[in-house]
C-alpha atoms as a PDB file:
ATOM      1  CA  UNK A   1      16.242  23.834  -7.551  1.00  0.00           C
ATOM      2  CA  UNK A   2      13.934  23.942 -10.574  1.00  0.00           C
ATOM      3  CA  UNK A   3      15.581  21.608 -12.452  1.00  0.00           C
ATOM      4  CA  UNK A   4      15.415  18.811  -9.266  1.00  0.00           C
ATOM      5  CA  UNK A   5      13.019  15.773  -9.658  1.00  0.00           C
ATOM      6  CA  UNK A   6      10.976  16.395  -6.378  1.00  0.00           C
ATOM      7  CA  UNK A   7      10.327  20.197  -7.341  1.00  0.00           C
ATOM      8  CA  UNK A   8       9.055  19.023 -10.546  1.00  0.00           C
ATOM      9  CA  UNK A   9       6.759  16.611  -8.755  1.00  0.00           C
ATOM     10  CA  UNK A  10       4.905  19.152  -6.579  1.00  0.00           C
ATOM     11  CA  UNK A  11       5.197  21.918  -9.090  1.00  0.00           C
ATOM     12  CA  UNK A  12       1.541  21.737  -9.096  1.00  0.00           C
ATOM     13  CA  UNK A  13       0.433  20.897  -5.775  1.00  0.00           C
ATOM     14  CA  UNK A  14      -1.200  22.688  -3.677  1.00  0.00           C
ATOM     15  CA  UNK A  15       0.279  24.621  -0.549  1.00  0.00           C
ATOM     16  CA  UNK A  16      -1.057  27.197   1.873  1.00  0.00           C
ATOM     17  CA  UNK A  17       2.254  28.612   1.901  1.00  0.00           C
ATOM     18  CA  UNK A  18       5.123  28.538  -0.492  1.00  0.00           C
ATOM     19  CA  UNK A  19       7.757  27.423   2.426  1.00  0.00           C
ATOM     20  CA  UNK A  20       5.427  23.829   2.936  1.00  0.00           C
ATOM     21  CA  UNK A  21       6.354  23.426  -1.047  1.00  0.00           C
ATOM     22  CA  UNK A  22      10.458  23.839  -0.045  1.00  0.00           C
ATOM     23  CA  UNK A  23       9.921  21.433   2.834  1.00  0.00           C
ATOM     24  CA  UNK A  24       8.033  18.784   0.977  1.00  0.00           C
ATOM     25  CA  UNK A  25      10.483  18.521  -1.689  1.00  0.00           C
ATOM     26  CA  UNK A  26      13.311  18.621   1.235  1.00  0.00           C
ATOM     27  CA  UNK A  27      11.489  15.729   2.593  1.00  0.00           C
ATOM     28  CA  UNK A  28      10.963  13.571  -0.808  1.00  0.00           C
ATOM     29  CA  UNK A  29      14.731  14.245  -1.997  1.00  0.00           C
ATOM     30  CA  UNK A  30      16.579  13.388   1.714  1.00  0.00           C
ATOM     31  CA  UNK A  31      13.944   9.992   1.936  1.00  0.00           C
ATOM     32  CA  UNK A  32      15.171   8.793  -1.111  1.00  0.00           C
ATOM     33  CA  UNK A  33      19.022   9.676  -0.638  1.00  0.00           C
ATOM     34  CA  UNK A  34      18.314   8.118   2.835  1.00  0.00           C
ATOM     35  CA  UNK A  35      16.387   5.312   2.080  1.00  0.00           C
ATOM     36  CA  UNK A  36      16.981   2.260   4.588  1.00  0.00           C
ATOM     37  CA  UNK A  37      16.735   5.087   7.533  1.00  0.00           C
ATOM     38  CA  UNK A  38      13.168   5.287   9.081  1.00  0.00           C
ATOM     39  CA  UNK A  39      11.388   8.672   8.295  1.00  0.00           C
ATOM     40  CA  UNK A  40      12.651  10.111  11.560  1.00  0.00           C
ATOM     41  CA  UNK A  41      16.118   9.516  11.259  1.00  0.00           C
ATOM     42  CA  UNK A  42      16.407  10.618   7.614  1.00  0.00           C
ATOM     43  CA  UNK A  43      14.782  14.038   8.548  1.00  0.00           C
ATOM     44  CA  UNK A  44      15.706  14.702  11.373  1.00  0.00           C
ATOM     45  CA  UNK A  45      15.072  18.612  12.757  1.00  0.00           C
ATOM     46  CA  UNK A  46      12.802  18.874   9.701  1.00  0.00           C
ATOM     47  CA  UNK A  47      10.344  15.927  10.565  1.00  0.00           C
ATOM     48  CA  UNK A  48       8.388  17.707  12.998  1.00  0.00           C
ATOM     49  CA  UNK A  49       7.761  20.339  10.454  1.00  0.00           C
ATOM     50  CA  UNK A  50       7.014  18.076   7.422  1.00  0.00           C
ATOM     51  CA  UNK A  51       4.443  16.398  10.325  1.00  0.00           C
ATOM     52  CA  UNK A  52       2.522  19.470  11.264  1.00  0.00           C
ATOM     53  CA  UNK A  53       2.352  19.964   6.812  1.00  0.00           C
ATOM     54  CA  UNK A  54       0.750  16.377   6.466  1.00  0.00           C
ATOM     55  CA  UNK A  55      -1.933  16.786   8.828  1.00  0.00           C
ATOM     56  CA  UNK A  56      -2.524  20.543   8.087  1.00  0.00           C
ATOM     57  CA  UNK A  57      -6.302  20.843   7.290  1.00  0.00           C
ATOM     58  CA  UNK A  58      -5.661  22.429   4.395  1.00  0.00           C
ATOM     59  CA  UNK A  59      -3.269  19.711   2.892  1.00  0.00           C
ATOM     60  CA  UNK A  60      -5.134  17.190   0.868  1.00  0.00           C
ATOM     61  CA  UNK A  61      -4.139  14.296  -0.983  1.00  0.00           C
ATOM     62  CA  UNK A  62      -5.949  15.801  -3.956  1.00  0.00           C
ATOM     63  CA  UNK A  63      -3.764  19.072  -3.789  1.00  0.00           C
ATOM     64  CA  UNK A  64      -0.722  16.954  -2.618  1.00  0.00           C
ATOM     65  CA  UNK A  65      -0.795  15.262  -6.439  1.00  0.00           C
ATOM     66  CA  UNK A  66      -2.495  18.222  -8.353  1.00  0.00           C
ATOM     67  CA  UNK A  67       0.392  18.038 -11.208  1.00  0.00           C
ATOM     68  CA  UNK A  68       1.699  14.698 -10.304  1.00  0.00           C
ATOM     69  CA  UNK A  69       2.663  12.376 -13.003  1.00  0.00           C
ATOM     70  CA  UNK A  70       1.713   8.403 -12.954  1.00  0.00           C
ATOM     71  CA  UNK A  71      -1.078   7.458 -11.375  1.00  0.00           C
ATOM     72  CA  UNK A  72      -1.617   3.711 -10.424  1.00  0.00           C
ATOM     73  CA  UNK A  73      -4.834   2.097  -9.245  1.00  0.00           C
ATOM     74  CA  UNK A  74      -4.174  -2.138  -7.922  1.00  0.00           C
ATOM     75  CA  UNK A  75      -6.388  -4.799  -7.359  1.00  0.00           C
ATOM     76  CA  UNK A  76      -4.516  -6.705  -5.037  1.00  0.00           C
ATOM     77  CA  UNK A  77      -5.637 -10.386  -3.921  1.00  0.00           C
ATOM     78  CA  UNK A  78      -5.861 -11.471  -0.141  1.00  0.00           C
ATOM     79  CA  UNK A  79      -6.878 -15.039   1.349  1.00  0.00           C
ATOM     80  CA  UNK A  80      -9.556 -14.222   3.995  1.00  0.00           C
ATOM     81  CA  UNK A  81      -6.747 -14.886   6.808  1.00  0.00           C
ATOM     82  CA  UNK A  82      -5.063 -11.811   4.793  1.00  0.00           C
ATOM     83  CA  UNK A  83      -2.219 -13.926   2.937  1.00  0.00           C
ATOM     84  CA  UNK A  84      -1.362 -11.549  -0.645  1.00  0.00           C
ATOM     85  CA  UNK A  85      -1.445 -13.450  -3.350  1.00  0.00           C
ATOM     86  CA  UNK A  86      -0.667 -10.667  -5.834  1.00  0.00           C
ATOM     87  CA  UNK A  87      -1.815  -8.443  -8.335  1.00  0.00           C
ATOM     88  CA  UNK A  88      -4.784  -9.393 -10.490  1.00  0.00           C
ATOM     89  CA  UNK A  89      -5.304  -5.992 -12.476  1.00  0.00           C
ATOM     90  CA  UNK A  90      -3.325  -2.518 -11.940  1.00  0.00           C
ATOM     91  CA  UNK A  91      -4.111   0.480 -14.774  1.00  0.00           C
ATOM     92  CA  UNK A  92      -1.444   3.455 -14.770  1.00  0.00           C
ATOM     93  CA  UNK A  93      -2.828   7.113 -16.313  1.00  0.00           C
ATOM     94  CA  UNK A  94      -1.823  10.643 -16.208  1.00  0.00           C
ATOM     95  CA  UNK A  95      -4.066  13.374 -15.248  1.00  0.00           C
ATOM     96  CA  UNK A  96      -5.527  15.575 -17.935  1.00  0.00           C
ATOM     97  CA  UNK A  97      -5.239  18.697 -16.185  1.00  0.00           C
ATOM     98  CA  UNK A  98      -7.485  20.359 -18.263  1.00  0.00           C
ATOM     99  CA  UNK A  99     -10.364  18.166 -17.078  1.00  0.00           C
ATOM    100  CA  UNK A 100      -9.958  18.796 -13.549  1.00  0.00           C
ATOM    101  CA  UNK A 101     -11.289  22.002 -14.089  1.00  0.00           C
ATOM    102  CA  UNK A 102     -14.554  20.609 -15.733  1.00  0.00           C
ATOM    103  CA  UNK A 103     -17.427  20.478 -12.952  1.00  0.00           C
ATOM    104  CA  UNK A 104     -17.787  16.174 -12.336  1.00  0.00           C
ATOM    105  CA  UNK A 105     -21.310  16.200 -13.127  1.00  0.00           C
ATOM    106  CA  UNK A 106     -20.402  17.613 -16.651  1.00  0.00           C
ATOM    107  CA  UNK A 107     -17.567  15.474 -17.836  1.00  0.00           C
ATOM    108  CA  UNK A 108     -18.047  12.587 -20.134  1.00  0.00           C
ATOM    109  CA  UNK A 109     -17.967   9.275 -18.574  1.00  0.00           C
ATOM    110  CA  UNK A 110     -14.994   7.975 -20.067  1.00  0.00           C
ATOM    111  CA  UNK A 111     -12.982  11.085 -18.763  1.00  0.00           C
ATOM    112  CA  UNK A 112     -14.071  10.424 -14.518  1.00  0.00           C
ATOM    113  CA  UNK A 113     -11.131   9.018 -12.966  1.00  0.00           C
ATOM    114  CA  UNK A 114     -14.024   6.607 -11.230  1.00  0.00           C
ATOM    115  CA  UNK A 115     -13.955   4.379 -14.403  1.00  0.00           C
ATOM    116  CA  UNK A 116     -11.163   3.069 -12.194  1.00  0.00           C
ATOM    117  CA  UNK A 117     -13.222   1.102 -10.265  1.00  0.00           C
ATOM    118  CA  UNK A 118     -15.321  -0.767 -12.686  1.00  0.00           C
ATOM    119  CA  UNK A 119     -11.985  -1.272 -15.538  1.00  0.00           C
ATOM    120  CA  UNK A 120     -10.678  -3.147 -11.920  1.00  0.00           C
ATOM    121  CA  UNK A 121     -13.959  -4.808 -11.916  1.00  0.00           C
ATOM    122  CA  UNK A 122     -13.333  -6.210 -15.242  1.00  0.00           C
ATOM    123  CA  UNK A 123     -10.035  -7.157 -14.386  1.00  0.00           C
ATOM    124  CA  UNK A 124     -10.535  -9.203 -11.711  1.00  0.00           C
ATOM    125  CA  UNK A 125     -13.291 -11.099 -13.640  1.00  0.00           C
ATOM    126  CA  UNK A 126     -10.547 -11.937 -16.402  1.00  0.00           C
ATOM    127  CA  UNK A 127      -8.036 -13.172 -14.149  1.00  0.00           C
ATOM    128  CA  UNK A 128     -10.414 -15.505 -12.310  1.00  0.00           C
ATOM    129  CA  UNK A 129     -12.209 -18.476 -13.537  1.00  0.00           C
ATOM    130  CA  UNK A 130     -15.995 -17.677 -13.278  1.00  0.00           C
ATOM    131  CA  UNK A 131     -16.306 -20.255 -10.412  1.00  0.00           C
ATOM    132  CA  UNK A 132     -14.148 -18.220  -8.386  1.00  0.00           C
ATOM    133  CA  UNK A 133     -16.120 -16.516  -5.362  1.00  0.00           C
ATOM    134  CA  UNK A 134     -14.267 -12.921  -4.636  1.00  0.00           C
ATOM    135  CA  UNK A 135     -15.457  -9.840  -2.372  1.00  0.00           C
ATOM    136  CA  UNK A 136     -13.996  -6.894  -3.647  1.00  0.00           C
ATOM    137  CA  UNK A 137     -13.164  -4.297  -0.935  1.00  0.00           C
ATOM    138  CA  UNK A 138     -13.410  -0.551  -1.989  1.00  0.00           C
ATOM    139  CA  UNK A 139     -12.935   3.247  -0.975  1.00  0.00           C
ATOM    140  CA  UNK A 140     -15.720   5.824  -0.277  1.00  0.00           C
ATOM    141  CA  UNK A 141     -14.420   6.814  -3.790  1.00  0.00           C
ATOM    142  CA  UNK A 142     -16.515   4.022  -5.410  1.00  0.00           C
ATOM    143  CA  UNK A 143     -19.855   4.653  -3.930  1.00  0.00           C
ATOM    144  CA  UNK A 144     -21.194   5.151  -7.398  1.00  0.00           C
ATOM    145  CA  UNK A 145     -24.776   4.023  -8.566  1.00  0.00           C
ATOM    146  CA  UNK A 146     -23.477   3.478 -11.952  1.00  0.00           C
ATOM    147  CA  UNK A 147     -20.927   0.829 -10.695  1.00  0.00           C
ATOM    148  CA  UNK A 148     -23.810  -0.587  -8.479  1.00  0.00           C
ATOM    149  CA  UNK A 149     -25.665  -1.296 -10.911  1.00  0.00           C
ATOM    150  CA  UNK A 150     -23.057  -2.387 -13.600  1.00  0.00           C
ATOM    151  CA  UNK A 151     -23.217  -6.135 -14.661  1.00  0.00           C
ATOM    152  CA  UNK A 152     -20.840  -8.289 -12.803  1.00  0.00           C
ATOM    153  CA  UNK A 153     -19.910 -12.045 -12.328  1.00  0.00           C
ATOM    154  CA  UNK A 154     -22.223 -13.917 -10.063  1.00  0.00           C
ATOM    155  CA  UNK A 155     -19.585 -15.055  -8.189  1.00  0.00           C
ATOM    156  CA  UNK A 156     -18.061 -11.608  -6.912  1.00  0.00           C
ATOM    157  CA  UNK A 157     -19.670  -9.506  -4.481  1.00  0.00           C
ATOM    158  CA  UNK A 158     -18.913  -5.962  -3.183  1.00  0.00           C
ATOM    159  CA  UNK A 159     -17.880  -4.071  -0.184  1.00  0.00           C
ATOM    160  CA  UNK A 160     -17.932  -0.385  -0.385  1.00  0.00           C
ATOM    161  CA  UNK A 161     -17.346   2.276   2.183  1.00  0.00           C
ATOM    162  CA  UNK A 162     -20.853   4.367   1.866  1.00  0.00           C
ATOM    163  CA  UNK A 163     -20.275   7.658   1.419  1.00  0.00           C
ATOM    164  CA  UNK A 164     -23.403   8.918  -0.785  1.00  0.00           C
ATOM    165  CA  UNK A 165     -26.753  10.016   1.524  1.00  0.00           C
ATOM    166  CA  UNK A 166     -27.993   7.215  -0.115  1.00  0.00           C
ATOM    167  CA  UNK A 167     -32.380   5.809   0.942  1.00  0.00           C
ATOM    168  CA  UNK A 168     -32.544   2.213   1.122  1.00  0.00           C
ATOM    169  CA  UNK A 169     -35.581  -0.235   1.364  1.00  0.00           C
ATOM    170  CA  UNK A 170     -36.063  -2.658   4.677  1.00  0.00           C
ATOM    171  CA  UNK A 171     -37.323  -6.572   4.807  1.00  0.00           C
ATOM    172  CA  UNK A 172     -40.942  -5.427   5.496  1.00  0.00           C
ATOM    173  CA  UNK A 173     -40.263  -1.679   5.630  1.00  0.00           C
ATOM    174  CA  UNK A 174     -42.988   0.597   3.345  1.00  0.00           C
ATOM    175  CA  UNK A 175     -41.154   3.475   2.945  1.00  0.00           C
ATOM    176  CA  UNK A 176     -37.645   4.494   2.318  1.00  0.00           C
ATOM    177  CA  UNK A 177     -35.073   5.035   5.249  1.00  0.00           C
ATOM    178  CA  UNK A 178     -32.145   7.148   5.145  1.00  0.00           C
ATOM    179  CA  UNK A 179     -28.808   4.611   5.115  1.00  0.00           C
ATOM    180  CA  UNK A 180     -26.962   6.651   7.663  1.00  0.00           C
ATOM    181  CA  UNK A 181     -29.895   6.295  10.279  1.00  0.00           C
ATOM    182  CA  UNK A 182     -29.867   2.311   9.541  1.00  0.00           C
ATOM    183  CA  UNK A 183     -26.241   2.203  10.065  1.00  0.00           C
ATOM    184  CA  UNK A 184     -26.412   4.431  13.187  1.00  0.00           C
ATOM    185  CA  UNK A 185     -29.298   1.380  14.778  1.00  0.00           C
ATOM    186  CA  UNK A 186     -27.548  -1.232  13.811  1.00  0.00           C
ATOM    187  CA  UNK A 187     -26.405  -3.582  16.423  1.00  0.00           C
ATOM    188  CA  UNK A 188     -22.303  -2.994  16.891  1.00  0.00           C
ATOM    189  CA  UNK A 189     -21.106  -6.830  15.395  1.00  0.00           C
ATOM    190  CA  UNK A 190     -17.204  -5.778  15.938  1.00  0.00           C
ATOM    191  CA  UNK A 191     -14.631  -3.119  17.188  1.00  0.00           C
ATOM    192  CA  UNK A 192     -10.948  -2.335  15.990  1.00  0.00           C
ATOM    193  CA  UNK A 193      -8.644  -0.079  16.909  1.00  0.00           C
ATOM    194  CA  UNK A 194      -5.506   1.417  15.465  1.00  0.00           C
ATOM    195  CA  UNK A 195      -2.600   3.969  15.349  1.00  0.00           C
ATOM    196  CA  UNK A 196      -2.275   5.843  11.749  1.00  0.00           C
ATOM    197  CA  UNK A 197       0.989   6.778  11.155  1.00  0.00           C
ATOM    198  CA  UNK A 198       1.160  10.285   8.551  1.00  0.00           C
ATOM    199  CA  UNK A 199       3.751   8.258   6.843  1.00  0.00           C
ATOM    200  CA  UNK A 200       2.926   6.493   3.884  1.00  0.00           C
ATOM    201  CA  UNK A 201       4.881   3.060   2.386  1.00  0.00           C
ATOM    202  CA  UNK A 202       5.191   1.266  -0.447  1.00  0.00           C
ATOM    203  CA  UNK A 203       5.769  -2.718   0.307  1.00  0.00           C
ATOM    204  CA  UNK A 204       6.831  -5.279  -2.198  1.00  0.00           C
ATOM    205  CA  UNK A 205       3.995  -8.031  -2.410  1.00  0.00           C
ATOM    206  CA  UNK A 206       7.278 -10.436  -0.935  1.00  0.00           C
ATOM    207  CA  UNK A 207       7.498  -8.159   2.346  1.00  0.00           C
ATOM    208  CA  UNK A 208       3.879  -8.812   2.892  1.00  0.00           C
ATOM    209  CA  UNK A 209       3.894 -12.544   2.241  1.00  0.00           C
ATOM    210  CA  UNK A 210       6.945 -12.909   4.331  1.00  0.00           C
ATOM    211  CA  UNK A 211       5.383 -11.149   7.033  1.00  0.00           C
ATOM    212  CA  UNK A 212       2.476 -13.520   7.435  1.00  0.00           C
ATOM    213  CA  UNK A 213       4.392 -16.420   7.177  1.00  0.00           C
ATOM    214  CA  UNK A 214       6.732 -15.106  10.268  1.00  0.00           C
ATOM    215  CA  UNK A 215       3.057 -14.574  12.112  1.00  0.00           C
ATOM    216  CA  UNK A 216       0.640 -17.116  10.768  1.00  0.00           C
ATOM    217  CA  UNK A 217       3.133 -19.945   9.826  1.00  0.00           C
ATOM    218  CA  UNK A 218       6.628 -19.354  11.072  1.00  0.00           C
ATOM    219  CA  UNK A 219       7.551 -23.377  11.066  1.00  0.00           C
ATOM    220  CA  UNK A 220       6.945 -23.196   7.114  1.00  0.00           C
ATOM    221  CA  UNK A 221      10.261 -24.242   5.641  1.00  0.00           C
ATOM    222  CA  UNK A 222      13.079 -21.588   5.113  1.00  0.00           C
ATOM    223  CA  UNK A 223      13.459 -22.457   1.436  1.00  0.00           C
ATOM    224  CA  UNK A 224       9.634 -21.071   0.316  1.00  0.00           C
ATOM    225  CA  UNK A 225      11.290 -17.742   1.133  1.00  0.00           C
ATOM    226  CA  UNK A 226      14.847 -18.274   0.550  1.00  0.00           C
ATOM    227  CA  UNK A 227      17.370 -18.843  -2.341  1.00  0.00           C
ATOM    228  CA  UNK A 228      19.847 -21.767  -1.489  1.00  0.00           C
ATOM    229  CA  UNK A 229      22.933 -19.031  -2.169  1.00  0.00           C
ATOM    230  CA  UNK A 230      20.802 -16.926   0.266  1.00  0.00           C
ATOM    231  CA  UNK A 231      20.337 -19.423   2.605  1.00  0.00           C
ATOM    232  CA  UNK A 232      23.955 -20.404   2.612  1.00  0.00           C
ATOM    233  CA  UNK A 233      25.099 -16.644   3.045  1.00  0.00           C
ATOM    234  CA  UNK A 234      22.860 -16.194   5.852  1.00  0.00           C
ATOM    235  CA  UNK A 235      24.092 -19.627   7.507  1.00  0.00           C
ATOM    236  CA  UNK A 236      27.664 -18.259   7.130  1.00  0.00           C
ATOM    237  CA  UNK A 237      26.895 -15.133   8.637  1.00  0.00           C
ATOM    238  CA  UNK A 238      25.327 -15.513  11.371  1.00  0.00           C
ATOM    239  CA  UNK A 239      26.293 -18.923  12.400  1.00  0.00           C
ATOM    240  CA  UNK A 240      23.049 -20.912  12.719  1.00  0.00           C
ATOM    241  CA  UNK A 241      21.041 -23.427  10.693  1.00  0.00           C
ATOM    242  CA  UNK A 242      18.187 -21.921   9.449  1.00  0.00           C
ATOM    243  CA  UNK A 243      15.292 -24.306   9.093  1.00  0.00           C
ATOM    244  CA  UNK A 244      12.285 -22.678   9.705  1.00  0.00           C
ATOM    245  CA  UNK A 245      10.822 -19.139   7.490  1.00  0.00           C
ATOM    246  CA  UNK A 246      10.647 -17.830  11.396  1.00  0.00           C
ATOM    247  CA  UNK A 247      14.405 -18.827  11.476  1.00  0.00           C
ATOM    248  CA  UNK A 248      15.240 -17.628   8.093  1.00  0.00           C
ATOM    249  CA  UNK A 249      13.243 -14.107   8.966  1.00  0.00           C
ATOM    250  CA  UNK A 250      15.078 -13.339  12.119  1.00  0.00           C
ATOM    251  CA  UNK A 251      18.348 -13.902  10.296  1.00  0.00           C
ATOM    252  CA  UNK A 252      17.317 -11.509   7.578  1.00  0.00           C
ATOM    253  CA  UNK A 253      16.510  -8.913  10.231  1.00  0.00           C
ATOM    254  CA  UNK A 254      19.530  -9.646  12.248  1.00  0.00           C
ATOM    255  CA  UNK A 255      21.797  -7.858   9.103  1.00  0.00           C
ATOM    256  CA  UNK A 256      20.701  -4.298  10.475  1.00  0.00           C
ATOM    257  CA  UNK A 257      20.731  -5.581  14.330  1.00  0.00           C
ATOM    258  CA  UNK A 258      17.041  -6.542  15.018  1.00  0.00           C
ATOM    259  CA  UNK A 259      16.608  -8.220  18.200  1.00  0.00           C
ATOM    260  CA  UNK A 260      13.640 -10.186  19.587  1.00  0.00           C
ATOM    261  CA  UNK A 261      11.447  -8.373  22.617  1.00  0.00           C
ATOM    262  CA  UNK A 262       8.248  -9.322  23.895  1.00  0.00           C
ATOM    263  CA  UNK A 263       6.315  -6.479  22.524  1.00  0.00           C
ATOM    264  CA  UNK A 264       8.390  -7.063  18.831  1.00  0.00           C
ATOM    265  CA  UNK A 265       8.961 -10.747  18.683  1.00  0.00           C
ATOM    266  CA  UNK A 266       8.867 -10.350  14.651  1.00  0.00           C
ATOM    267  CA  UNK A 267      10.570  -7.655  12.556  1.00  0.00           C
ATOM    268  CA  UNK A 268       8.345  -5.672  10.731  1.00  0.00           C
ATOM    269  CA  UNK A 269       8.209  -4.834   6.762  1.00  0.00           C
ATOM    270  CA  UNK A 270      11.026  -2.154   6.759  1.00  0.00           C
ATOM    271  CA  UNK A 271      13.513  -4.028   8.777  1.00  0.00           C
ATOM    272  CA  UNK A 272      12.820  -6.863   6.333  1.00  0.00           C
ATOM    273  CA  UNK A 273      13.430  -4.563   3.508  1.00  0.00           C
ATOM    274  CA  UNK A 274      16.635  -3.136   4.813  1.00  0.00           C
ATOM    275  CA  UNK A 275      18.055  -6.290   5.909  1.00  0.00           C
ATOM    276  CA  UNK A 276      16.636  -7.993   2.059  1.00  0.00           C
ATOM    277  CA  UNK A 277      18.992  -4.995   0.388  1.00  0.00           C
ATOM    278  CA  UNK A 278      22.048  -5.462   2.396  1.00  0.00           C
ATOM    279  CA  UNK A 279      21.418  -9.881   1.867  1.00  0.00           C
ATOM    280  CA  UNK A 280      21.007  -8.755  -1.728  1.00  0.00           C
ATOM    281  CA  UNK A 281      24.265  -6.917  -1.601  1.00  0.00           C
ATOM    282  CA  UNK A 282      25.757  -9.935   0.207  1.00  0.00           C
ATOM    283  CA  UNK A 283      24.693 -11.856  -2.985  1.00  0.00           C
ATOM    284  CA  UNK A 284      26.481  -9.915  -5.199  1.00  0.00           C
ATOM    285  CA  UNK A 285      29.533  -9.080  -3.729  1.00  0.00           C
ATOM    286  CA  UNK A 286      29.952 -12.988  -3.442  1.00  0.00           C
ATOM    287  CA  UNK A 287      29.449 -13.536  -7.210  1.00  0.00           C
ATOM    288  CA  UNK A 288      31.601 -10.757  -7.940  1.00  0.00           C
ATOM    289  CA  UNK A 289      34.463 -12.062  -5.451  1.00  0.00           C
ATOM    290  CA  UNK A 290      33.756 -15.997  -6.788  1.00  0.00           C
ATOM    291  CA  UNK A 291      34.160 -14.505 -10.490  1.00  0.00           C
ATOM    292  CA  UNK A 292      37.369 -12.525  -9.421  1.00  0.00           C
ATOM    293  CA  UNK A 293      38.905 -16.242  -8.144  1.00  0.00           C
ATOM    294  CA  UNK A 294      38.082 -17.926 -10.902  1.00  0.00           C
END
């Protein structure tokens, strides 16, 4: 078991108990053997125990990657309406172990994992032109003075999730007033609310563009999303003209038996994916079979 991948992963990671190790790995190894099942069918008898693991108090996402390998940080770019555009900066690193044992306070500024934030900064301002207005959207994590304060384009504006006790100074005010306490007599301007699923996915920047398109514009041709070969595969198989991206989606989703209902009247992102890997394998069983004739 040593020698597997997913031990190796969580070799360092932090458990209360040596068993949550064992069923973590169990997890990570059968997910990706099982990969176009959802995480309850993969697992099976063992989801409810990798569950009650994830939202343990004592499992973090800190101890979850102590040891971990590749770390990626993205700056990903959304239209207001929330349309992905893709990637304007991403950084990969590996954790110097060593250093996580050096207090914060005491470790040189180039070795704080927080540089993140402003080396995204940076890359956003390369990628855009300077008249480009952007409002980039942050953690808790970068509630740091030093990034506040940091020179920036005049153009691009921040959004951070406070999570310093930081003072701040009115319109009028003469003294200093605790942030929290403005926050908490603030007006409420808007309300959202939301299930949080424990599990976590990783979405190709197509999923999420095809997944707006199906909501926001679904009578948006079917070739912005599809090959003609894919087109004509899909036409075959399921019999219908596909015209529309809402047309071409349904067909997509329709390769692992997705069917329309009033509370689901669009697939969602793993569906897509699923049905995109067997339309994929489609493909290339047809250029295999079209090379064989030939």
């Amino acid at each position: 078991m040593q020698t597997d991948w997913a031990y190796q992963e969580f070799t360092g990671s932090i458990f209360g108990d040596s068993r949550c190790r064992r069923s973590i790995v169990y997890a990570c190894e059968t997910l990706v053997e099982k990969a176009s099942l959802s995480f309850s069918m993969a697992l099976g008898n063992r989801r409810k125990a990798v569950s009650r693991i994830l939202h343990h108090k004592d499992t973090t996402s800190e101890g979850l990657l102590r040891g971990q390998g590749f770390l990626l940080h993205s700056a990903l770019a959304l239209i207001p309406e929330g349309l992905p555009l893709g990637i304007l900066h991403q950084k990969t690193w590996v954790r110097d172990e060593a250093l996580v044992e050096v207090p914060k306070e005491k470790r040189d500024p180039e070795d704080k994992e927080s540089k993140k934030w402003l080396e995204a900064l940076r890359g956003v301002e390369k990628a855009l032109p300077a008249s480009q207005k952007a409002l980039l959207i942050q953690d808790r994590e970068a509630d740091i003075f030093s990034f506040f304060a940091a020179k920036r384009n005049a153009n691009i504006d921040l959004l951070i999730r406070a999570a310093q006790p930081r003072n701040v100074f009115l319109p009028g005010a003469k003294t200093r007033c605790s942030l929290w306490k403005v926050a908490e007599q603030a007006p409420v301007l808007g309300a959202l609310s939301f299930t949080r699923h424990p599990q976590s996915k990783v979405v190709a920047w197509r999923l999420l563009y095809l997944t707006y398109l199906a909501r926001e514009l679904p009578e948006t041709p079917a070739e912005e999303v599809l090959s003609g070969r894919e087109r004509e595969l899909l036409e075959q198989k399921t019999g219908h003209t596909l015209l529309t991206v809402r047309d071409a989606i349904l067909a997509v989703a329709s390769l692992v038996h997705f069917k329309t209902t009033p509370s689901a009247p669009n697939p969602g992102v793993k569906t897509l994916w699923i049905g995109f890997r067997k339309l994929a394998d489609m493909l290339e069983g047809y250029k295999i079979a079209r090379n064989i004739s030939t």
